[in-house]
Protein backbone atom coordinates (compact mmCIF):
# COMPACT_ATOMS: atom_id res chain seq x y z
CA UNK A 1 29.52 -17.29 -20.20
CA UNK A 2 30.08 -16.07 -16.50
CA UNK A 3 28.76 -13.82 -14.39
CA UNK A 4 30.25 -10.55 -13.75
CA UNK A 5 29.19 -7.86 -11.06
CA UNK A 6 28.22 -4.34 -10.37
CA UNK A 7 27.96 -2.63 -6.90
CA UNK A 8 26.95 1.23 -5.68
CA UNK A 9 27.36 2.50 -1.85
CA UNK A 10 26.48 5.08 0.25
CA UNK A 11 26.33 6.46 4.08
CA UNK A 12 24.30 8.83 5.65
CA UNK A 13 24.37 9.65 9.77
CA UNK A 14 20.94 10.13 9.71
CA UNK A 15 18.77 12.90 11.30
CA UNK A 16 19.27 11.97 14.83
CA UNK A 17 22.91 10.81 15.84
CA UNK A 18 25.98 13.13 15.86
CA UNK A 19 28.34 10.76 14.26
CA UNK A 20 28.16 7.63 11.88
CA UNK A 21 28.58 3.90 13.65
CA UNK A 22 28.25 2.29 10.25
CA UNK A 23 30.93 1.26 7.90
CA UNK A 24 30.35 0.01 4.44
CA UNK A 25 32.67 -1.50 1.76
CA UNK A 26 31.96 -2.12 -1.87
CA UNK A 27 34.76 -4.06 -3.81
CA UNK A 28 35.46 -6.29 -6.94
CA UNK A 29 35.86 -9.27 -5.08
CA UNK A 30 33.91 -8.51 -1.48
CA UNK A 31 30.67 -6.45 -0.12
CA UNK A 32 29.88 -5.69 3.23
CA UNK A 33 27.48 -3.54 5.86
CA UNK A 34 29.12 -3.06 9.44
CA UNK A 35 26.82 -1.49 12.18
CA UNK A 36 28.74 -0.09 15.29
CA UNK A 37 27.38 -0.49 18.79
CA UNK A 38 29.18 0.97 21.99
CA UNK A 39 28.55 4.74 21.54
CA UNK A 40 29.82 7.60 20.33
CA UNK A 41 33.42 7.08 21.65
CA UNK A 42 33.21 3.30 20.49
CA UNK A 43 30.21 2.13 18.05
CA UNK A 44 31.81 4.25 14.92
CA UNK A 45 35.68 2.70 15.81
CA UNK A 46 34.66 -1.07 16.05
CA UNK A 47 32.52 -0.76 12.36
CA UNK A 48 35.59 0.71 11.05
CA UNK A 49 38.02 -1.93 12.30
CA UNK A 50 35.82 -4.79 10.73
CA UNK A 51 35.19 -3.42 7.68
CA UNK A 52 39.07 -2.24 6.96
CA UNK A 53 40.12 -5.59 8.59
CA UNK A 54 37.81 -7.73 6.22
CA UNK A 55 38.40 -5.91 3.26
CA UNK A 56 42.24 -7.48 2.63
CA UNK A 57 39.55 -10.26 1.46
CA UNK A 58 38.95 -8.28 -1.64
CA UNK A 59 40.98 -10.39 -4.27
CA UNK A 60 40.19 -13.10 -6.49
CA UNK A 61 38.78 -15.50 -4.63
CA UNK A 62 40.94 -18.97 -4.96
CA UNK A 63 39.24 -22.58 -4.78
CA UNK A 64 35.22 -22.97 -4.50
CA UNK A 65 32.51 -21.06 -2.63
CA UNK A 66 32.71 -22.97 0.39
CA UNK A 67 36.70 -22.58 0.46
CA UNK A 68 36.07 -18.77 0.51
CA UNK A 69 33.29 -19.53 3.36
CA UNK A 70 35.63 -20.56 5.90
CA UNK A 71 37.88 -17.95 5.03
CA UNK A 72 35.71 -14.98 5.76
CA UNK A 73 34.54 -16.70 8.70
CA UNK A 74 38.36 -17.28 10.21
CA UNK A 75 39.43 -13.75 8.49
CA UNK A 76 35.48 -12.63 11.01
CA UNK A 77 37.30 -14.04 13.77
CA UNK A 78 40.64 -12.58 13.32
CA UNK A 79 38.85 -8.95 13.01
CA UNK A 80 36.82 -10.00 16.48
CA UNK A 81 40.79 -10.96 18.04
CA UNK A 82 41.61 -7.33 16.50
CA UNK A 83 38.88 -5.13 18.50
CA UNK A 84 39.54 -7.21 21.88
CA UNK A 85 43.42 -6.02 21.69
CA UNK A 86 41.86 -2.32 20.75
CA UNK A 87 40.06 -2.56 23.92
CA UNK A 88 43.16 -3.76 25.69
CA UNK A 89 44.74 -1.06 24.36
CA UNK A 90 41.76 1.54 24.98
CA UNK A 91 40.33 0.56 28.08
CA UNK A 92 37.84 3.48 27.09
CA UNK A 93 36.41 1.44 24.31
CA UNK A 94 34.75 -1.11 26.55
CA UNK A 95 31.75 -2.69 24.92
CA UNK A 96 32.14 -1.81 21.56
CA UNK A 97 30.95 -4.06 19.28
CA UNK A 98 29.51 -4.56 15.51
CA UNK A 99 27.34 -6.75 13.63
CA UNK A 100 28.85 -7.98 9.93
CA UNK A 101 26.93 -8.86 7.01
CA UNK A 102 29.15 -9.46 3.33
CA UNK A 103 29.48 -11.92 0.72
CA UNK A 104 32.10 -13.30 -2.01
CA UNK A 105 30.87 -13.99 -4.86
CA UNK A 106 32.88 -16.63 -6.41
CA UNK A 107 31.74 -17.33 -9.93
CA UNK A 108 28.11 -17.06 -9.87
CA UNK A 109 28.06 -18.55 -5.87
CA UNK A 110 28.38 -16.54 -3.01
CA UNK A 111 29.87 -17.08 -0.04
CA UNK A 112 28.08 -15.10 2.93
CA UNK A 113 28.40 -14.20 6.69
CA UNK A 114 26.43 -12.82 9.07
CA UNK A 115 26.43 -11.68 12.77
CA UNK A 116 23.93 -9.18 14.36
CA UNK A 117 20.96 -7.35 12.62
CA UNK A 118 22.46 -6.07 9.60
CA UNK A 119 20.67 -7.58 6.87
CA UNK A 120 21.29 -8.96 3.37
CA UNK A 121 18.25 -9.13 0.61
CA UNK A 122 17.56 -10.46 -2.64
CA UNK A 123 15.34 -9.12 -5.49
CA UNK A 124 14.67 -11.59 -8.05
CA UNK A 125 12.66 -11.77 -11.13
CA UNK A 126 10.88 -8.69 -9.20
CA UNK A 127 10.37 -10.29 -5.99
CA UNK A 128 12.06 -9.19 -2.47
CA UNK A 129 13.05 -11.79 0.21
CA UNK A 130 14.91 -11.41 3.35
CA UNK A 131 17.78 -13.79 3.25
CA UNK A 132 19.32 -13.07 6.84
CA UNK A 133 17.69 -13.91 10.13
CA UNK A 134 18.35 -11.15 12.69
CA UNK A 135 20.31 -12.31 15.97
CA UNK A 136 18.29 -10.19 18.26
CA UNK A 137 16.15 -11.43 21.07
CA UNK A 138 13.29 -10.05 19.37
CA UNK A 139 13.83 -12.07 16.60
CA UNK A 140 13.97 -15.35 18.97
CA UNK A 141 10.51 -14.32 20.36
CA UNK A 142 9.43 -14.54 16.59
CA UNK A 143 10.88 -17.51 16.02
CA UNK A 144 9.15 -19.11 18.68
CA UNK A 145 5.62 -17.41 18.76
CA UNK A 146 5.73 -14.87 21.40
CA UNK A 147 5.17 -11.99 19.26
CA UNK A 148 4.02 -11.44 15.54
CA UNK A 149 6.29 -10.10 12.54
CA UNK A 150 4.15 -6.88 12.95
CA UNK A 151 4.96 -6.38 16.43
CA UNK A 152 8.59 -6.96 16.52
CA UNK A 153 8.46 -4.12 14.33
CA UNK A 154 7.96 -1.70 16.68
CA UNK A 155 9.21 -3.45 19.77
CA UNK A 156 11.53 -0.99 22.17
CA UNK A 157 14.02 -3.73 22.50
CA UNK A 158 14.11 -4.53 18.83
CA UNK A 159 17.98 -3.77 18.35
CA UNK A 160 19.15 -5.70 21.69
CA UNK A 161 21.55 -8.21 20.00
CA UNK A 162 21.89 -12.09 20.88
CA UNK A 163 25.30 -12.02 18.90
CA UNK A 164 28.11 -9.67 17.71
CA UNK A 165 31.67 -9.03 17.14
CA UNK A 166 34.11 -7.23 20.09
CA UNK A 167 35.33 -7.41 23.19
CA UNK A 168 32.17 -9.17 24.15
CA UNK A 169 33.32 -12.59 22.92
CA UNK A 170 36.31 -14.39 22.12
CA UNK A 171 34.79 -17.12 19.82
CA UNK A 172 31.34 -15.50 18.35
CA UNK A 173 29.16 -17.60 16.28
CA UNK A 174 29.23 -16.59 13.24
CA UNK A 175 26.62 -17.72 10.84
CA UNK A 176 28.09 -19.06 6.88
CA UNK A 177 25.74 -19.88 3.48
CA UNK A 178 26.55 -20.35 -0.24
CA UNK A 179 24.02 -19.09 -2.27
CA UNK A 180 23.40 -19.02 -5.62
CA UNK A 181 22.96 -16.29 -8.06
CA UNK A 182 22.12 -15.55 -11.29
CA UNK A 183 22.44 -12.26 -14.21
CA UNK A 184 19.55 -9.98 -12.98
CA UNK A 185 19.86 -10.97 -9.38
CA UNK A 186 20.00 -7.70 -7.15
CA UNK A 187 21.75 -7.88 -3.42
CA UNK A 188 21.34 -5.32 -0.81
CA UNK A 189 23.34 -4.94 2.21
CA UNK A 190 22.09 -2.71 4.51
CA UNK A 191 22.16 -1.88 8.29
CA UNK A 192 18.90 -1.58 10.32
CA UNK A 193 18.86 2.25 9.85
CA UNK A 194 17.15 0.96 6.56
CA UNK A 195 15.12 -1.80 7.31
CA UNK A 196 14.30 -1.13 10.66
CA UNK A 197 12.87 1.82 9.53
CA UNK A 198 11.46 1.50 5.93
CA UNK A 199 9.07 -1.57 4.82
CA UNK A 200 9.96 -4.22 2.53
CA UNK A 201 7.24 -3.22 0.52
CA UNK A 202 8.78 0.03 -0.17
CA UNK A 203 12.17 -0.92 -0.72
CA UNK A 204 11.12 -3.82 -3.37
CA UNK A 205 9.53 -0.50 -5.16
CA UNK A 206 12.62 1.75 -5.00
CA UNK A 207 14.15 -1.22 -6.17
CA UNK A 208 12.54 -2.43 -9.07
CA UNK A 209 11.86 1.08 -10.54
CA UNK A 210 15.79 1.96 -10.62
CA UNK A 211 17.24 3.31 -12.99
CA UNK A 212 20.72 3.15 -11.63
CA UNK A 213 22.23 1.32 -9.20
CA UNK A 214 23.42 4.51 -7.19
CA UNK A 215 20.19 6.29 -7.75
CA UNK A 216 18.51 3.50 -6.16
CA UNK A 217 20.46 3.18 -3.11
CA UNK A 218 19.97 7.12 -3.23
CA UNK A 219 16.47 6.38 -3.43
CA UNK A 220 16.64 3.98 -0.27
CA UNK A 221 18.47 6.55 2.13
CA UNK A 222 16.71 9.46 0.74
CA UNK A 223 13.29 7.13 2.19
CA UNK A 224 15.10 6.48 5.04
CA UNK A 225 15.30 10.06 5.66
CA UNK A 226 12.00 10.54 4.74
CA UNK A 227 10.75 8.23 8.00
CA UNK A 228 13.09 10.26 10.46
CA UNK A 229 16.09 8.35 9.99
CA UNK A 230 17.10 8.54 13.95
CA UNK A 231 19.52 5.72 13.07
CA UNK A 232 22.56 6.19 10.17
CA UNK A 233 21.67 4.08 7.73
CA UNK A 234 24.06 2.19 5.11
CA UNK A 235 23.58 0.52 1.70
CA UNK A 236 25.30 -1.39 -0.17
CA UNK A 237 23.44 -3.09 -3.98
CA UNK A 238 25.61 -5.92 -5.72
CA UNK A 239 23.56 -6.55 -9.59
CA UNK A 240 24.86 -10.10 -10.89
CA UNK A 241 25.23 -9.65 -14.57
CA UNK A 242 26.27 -12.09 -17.47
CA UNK A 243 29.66 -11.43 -18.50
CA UNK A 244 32.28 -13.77 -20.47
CA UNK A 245 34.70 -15.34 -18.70
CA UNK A 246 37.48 -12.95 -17.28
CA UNK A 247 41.32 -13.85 -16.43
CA UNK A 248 41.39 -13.37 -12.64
CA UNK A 249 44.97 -11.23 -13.65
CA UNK A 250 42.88 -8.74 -15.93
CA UNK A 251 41.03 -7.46 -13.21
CA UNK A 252 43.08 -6.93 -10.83
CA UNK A 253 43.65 -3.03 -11.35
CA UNK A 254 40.25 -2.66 -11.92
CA UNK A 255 39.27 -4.03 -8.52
CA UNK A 256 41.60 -1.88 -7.30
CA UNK A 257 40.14 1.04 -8.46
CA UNK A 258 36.60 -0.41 -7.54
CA UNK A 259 37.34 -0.24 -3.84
CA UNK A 260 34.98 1.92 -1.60
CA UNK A 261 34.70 2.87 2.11
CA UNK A 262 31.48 4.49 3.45
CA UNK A 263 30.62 5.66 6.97
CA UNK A 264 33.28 5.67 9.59
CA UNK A 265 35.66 3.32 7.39
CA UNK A 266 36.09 5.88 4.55
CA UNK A 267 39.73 7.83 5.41
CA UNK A 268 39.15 10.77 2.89
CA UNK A 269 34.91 10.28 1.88
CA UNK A 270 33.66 11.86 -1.18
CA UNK A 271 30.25 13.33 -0.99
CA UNK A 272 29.23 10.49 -3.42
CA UNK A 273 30.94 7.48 -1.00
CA UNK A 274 30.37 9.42 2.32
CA UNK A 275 26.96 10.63 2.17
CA UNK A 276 24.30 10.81 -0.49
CA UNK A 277 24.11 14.63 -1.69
CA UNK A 278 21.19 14.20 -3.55
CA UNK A 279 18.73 17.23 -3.57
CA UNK A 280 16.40 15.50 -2.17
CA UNK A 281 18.10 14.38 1.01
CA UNK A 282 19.73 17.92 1.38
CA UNK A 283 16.03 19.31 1.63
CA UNK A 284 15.36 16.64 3.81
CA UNK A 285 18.35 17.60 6.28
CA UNK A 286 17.05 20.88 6.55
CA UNK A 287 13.39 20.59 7.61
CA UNK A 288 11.46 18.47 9.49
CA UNK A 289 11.05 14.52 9.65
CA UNK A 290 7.80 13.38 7.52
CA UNK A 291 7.33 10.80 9.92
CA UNK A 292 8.23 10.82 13.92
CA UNK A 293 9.72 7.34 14.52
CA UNK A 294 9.31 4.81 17.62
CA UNK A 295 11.48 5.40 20.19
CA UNK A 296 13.81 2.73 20.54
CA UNK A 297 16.88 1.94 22.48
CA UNK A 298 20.17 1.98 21.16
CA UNK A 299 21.73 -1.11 19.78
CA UNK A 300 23.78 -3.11 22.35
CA UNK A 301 24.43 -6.46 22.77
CA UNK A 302 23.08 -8.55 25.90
CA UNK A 303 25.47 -11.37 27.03
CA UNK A 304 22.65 -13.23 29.34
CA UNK A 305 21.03 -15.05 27.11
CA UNK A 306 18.65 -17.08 29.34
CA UNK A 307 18.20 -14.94 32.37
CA UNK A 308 17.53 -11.46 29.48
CA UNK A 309 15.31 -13.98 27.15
CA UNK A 310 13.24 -14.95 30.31
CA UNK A 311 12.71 -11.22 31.65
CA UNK A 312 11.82 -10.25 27.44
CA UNK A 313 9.57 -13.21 27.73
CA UNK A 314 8.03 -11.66 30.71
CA UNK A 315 7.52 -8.39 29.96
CA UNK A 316 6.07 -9.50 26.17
CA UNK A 317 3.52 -11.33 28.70
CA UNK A 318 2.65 -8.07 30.51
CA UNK A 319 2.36 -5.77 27.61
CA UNK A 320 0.39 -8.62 25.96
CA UNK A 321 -1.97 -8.62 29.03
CA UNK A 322 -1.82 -4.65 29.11
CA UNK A 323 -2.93 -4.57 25.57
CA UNK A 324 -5.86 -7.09 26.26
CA UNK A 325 -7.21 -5.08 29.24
CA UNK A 326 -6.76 -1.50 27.18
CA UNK A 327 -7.95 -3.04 24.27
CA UNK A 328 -11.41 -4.69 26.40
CA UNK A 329 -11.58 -1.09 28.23
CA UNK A 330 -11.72 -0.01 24.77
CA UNK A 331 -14.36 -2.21 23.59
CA UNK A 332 -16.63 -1.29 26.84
CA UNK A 333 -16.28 2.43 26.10
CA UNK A 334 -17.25 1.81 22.42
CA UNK A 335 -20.00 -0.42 24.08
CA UNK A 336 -21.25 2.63 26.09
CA UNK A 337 -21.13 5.01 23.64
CA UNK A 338 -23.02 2.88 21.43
CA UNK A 339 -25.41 2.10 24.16
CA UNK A 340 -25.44 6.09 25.07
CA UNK A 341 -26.51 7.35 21.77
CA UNK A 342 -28.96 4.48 21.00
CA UNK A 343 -30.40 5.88 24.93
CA UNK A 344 -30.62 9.05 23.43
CA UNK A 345 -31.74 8.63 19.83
CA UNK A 346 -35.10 6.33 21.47
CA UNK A 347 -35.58 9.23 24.20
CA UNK A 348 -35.94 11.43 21.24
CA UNK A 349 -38.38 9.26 19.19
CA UNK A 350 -40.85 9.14 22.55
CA UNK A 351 -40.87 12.69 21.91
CA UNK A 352 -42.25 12.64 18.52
CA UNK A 353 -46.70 11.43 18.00
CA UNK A 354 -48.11 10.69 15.01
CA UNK A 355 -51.22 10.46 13.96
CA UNK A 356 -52.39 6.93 12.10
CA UNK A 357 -54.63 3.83 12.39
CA UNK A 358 -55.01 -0.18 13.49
CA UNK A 359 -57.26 -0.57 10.29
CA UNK A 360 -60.05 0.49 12.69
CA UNK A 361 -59.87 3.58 14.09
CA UNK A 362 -57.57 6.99 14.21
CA UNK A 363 -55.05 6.54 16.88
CA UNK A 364 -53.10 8.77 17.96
CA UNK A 365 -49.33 7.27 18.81
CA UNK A 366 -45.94 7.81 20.20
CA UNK A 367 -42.45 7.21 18.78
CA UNK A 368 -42.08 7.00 14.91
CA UNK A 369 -42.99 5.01 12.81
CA UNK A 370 -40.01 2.30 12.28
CA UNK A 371 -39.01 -0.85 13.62
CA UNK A 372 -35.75 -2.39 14.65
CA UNK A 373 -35.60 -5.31 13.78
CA UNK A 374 -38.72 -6.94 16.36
CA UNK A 375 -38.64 -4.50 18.44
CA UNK A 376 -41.48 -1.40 17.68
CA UNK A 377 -40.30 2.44 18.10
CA UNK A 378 -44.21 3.12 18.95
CA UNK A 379 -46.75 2.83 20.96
CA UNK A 380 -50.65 3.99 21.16
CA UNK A 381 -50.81 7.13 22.81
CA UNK A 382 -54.93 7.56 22.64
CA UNK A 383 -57.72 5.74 21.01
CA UNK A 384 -59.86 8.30 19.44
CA UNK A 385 -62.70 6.11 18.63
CA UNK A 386 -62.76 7.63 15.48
CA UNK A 387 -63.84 5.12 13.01
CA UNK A 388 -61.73 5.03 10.03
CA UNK A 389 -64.70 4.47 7.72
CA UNK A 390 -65.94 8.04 8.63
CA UNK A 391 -63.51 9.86 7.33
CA UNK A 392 -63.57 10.89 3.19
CA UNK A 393 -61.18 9.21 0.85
CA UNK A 394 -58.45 11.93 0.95
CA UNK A 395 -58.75 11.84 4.72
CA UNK A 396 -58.26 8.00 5.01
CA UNK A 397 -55.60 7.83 2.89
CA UNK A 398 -53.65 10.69 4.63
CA UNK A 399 -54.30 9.04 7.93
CA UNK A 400 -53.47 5.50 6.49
CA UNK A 401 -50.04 7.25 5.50
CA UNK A 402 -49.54 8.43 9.20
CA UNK A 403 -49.75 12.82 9.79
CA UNK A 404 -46.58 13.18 11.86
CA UNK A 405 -46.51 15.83 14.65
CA UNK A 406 -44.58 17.38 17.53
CA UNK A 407 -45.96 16.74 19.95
CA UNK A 408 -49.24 14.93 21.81
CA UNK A 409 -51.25 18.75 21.59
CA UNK A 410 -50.51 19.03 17.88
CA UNK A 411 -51.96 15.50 17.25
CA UNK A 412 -54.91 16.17 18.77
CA UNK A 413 -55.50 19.40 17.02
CA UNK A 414 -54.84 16.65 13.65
CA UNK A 415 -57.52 14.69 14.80
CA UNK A 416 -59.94 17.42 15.71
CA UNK A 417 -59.52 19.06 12.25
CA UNK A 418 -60.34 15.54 10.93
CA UNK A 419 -63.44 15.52 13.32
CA UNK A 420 -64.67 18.92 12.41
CA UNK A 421 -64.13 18.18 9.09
CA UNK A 422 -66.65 14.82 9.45
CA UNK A 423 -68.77 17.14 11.35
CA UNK A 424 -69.69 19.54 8.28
């Protein structure tokens, strides 16, 4: 037995940006997420290149996983040669870039690139894992401890890229695996307007619940959507299944007919390639975001490394200190609040007497009658002199109880009713 595999795609520009920077391809033989940078006159025409440019890829693969790992990576490079002429060309077009993120699967091995922040993922057995490492500065201050997982989250300078394909570089590094799959294995592809935007958590969910390839990556944009979507977001979900072996000559019209184009790589998109048309995600185009999202800048890529690292470094320092200093004004606020309304709640218990006794004799005192902890919320106000044994058993008891009153008048007119009462 082999493996065999299924795929579904789809685009969406999101709820922010006027056109779509992504590009996404879905084949028989080749799957990949490009994410545009440079624009609106650039980001949307360097994601297109790559993807159209890598897809000539998408035929049975010849010789073993690793073969077909050096040639996406030299066919990577030839696409990178291909924008730098465009810019030649198109002077305009300066600084367009895109990141790259696809596989071939070759038997039940995959060969995969990646460049930039797109990412790929893998749910197995019901479990999600990240299986890309973003090449973003942010991402480096992970790596080495700056910040927390949490925090590059929602750090402004999360989509400022360390790497990426254009007329940036001549010779980007481009980073190759071979990974092993197996029937059941699900693959996403998907640029950060997905998981920059929606937790793992959440996808994992949408993704074990499916009931359909498509109507999961539906799903995933339609949740996308649901958290703003200020970014266009593009998925692409690969399902390894066990299949008998196939004649590579079989499938070849098949493949054909497989081939998609999403985003700004599709020539003629169909609602169901181009964009999701769910009803769902038409509602959600017409009213407003559930969820306001952080601001953040727009993807570009930063060719000074050191000198950009060391002023990210520095200003992760400051906002660390920032947070530190709001977070300890924060605490001495709470402090004096706390402090305030204990002030206010013992200025209100000198205000209350009650009448009671040492064992002795009636006393008359202040406060109420708890503690905290050691520390006594009375004091004696007056000694009456009033010797507990004179009083009758109701009396005693009452007093021995504690006769609570409003103030130090109404106490005494307490213990003059008990003294009149002795009296007759």
């Amino acid at each position: 037995m082999g493996v065999a595999y299924t795929s579904a795609i789809g685009s969406h520009v999101g709820m922010v940006r006027s056109n779509n920077q992504d590009s996404g391809f879905a084949g028989g033989h080749l799957f990949l997420v490009a994410d545009g940078m440079g624009g609106h006159a650039g980001g949307d025409v360097a994601s297109a290149i790559a993807a159209k440019a890598l897809s000539s890829l998408d035929v049975p693969p010849t010789g073993s996983a690793e073969t077909a790992t050096n040639a996406l990576r030299t066919a990577i490079l030839e696409a990178n040669a291909k924008l730098r002429a465009t810019v030649r060309e198109r002077p305009e077009l300066a600084g367009m870039g895109t990141t790259f993120t696809g596989f071939i699967p070759v038997g039940d091995r995959l060969a995969l690139a990646h460049i930039g922040d797109s990412r790929l993922y893998l749910l197995r057995d019901g479990a999600l894992q990240q299986i890309t490492k973003d090449h973003t500065f942010v991402q480096r201050l992970v790596d080495s401890g700056k910040i927390t997982e949490e925090e590059a989250k929602t750090h402004p300078r999360r989509s400022v890229l360390m790497r990426v394909l254009g007329d940036v570089d001549s010779s980007p590094q481009v980073d190759t695996r071979v990974l092993d799959t197996r029937p059941g294995d699900v693959w996403l592809l998907c640029s950060d307007g997905l998981c920059g935007y929606v937790e793992d958590d959440d996808i994992e969910k949408i993704l074990r619940r499916r009931t359909s390839l498509q109507g999961a990556v539906d799903a995933l944009i339609d949740k996308s959507l649901a958290h703003g979507a200020p970014d266009n977001v593009t998925v692409v979900l690969v399902e390894t299944e066990a299949a008998p072996e196939l004649d590579p000559d079989d499938t070849r019209e098949l493949v054909e007919a497989e081939r998609r184009f999403v985003g700004s790589a599709a020539t003629a998109p169909e609602p169901r390639d181009g964009a999701v048309s769910t009803a769902r995600t038409r509602i959600l185009g017409r009213r407003r975001p559930v969820r306001r999202p952080p601001v953040v800048e727009e993807s570009h890529f930063e060719p000074r490394v050191d000198e950009y690292l060391a002023e990210l470094i520095a200003e992760t320092r400051r906002r660390n200190r920032n947070r530190r200093v709001l977070w300890a004004l924060g605490a001495v606020v709470v402090l004096l609040g706390i402090a305030g309304a204990l002030g206010l709640g013992y200025q209100w218990t000198q205000s209350r007497y009650f009448v009671g006794t040492d064992g002795e004799t009636v006393i008359i005192y202040r406060g109420v009658q708890q503690n905290l902890g050691s520390f006594s919320l009375h004091s004696v106000a007056e000694d009456t002199d009033i010797p507990l044994s004179e009083l009758d058993g109701l009396e005693q008891r009452q007093v021995e109880r504690t006769l609570g009153a409003g103030s130090l008048e109404e106490a005494r007119d307490i213990v003059l009713r008990l003294g009149v009462h002795e009296d007759e």
